[in-house]
Protein backbone atom coordinates (compact mmCIF):
# COMPACT_ATOMS: atom_id res chain seq x y z
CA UNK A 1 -6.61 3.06 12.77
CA UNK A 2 -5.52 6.01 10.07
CA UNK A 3 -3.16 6.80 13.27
CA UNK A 4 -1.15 4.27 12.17
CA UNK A 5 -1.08 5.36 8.37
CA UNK A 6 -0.28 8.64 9.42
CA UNK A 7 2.91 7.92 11.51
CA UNK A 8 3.47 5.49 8.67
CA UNK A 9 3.35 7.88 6.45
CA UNK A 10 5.71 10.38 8.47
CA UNK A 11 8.05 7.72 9.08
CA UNK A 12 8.41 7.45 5.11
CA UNK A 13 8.59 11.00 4.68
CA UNK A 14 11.59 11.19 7.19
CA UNK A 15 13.45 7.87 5.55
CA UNK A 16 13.14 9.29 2.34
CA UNK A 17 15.61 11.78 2.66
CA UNK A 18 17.87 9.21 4.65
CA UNK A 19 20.92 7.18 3.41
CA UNK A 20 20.15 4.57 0.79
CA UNK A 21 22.49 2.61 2.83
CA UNK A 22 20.63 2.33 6.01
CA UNK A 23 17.07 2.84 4.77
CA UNK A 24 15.39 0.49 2.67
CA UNK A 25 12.33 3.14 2.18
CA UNK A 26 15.53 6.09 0.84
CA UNK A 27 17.20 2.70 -1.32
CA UNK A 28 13.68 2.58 -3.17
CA UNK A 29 13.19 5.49 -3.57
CA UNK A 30 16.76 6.06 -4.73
CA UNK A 31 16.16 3.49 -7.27
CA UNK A 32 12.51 5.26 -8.59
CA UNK A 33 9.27 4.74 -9.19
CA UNK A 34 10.05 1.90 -11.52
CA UNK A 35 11.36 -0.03 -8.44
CA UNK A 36 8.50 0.79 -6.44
CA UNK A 37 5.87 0.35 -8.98
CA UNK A 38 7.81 -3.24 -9.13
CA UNK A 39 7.36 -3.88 -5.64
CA UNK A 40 3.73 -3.13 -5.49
CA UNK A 41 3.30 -6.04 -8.66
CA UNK A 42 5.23 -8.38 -6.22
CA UNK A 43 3.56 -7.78 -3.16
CA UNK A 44 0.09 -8.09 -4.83
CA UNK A 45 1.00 -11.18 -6.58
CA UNK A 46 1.94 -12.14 -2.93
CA UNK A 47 -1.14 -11.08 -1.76
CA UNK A 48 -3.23 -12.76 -4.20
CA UNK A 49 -1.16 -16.31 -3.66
CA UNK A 50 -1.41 -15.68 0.68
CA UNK A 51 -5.59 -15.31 -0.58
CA UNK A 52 -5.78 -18.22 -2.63
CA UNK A 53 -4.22 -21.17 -0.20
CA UNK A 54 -6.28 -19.11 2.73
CA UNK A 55 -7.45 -21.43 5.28
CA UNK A 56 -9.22 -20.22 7.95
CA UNK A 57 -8.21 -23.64 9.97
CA UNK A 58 -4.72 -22.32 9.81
CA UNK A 59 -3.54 -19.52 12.11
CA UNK A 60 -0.13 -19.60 9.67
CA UNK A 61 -2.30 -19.19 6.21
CA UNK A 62 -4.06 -16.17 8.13
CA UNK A 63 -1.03 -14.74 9.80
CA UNK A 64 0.48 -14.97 5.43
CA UNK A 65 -2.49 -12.88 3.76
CA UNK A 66 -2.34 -10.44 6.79
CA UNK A 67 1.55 -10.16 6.70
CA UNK A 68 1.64 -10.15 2.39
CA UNK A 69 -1.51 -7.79 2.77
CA UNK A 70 1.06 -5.31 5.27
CA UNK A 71 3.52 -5.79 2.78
CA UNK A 72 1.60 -4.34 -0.07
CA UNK A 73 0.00 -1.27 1.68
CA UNK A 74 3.63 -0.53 2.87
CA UNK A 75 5.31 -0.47 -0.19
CA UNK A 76 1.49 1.64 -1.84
CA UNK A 77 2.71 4.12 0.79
CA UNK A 78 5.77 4.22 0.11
CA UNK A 79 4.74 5.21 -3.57
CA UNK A 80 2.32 8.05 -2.63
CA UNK A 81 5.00 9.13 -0.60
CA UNK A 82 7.42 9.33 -3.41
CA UNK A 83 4.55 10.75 -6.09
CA UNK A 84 4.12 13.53 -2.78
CA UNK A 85 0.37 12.04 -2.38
CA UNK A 86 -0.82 11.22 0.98
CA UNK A 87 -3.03 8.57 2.37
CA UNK A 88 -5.43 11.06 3.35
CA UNK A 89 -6.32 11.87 -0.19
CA UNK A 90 -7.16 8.06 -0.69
CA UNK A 91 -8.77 7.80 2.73
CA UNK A 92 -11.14 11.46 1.16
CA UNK A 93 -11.78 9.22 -1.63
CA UNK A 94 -12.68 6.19 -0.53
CA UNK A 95 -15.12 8.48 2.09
CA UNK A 96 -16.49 9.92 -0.80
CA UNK A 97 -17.87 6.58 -1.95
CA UNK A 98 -19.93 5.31 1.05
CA UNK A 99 -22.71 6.39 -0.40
CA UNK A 100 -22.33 6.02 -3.79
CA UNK A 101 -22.70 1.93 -5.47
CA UNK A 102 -19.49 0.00 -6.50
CA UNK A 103 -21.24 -0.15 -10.09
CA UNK A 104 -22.21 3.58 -10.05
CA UNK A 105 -18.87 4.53 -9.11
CA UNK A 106 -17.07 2.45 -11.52
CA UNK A 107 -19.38 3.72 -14.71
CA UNK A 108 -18.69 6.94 -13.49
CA UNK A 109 -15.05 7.13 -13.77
CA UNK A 110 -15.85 5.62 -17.53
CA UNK A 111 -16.76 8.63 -18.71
């Protein structure tokens, strides 16, 4: 599936540079990191609210945490994309931690 984050990811690298009339991805960026960083607190919060009223009786409550869920990694790319990361780095990194525990992990990045 990191297929799809890579032509995601070189889809946003080709809107970025695009009118911030036609492209919502060149509008945010146009508007900063501020914007972005914005979007990523609303489409969490979205996410969080799609998690909480889950039910998995209801194909629509699904369907909301997987479409907010979308949302949110969208608009994270669209931030490493404008801070020139890629989602390879966080793919390296989360690869790195297979065989490491969460609490292990987490301590270490304490120090």
């Amino acid at each position: 599936m990191s297929e799809v984050l890579t032509e995601l990811a070189a889809i946003l690298e080709q809107r970025k540079s695009a009118s911030s009339n036609v492209s919502y991805v060149a509008s945010l960026h146009e508007k900063g990191l501020n914007m972005i960083l914005e979007k990523i607190g609303e489409e969490a919060t979205e996410t969080i609210i799609a998690a909480k009223e889950y039910d998995e009786n209801d194909s629509a409550s699904k369907q909301a945490v997987i479409n907010e869920t979308a949302d949110l990694w969208f608009h994270t790319m669209v931030m490493l994309s404008h801070l020139n990361l890629g989602h390879n780095q966080v793919l390296e990194e989360l690869e790195k931690r297979f065989n490491i525990s969460g609490l292990e992990e987490k301590a270490s990045r304490q120090n």
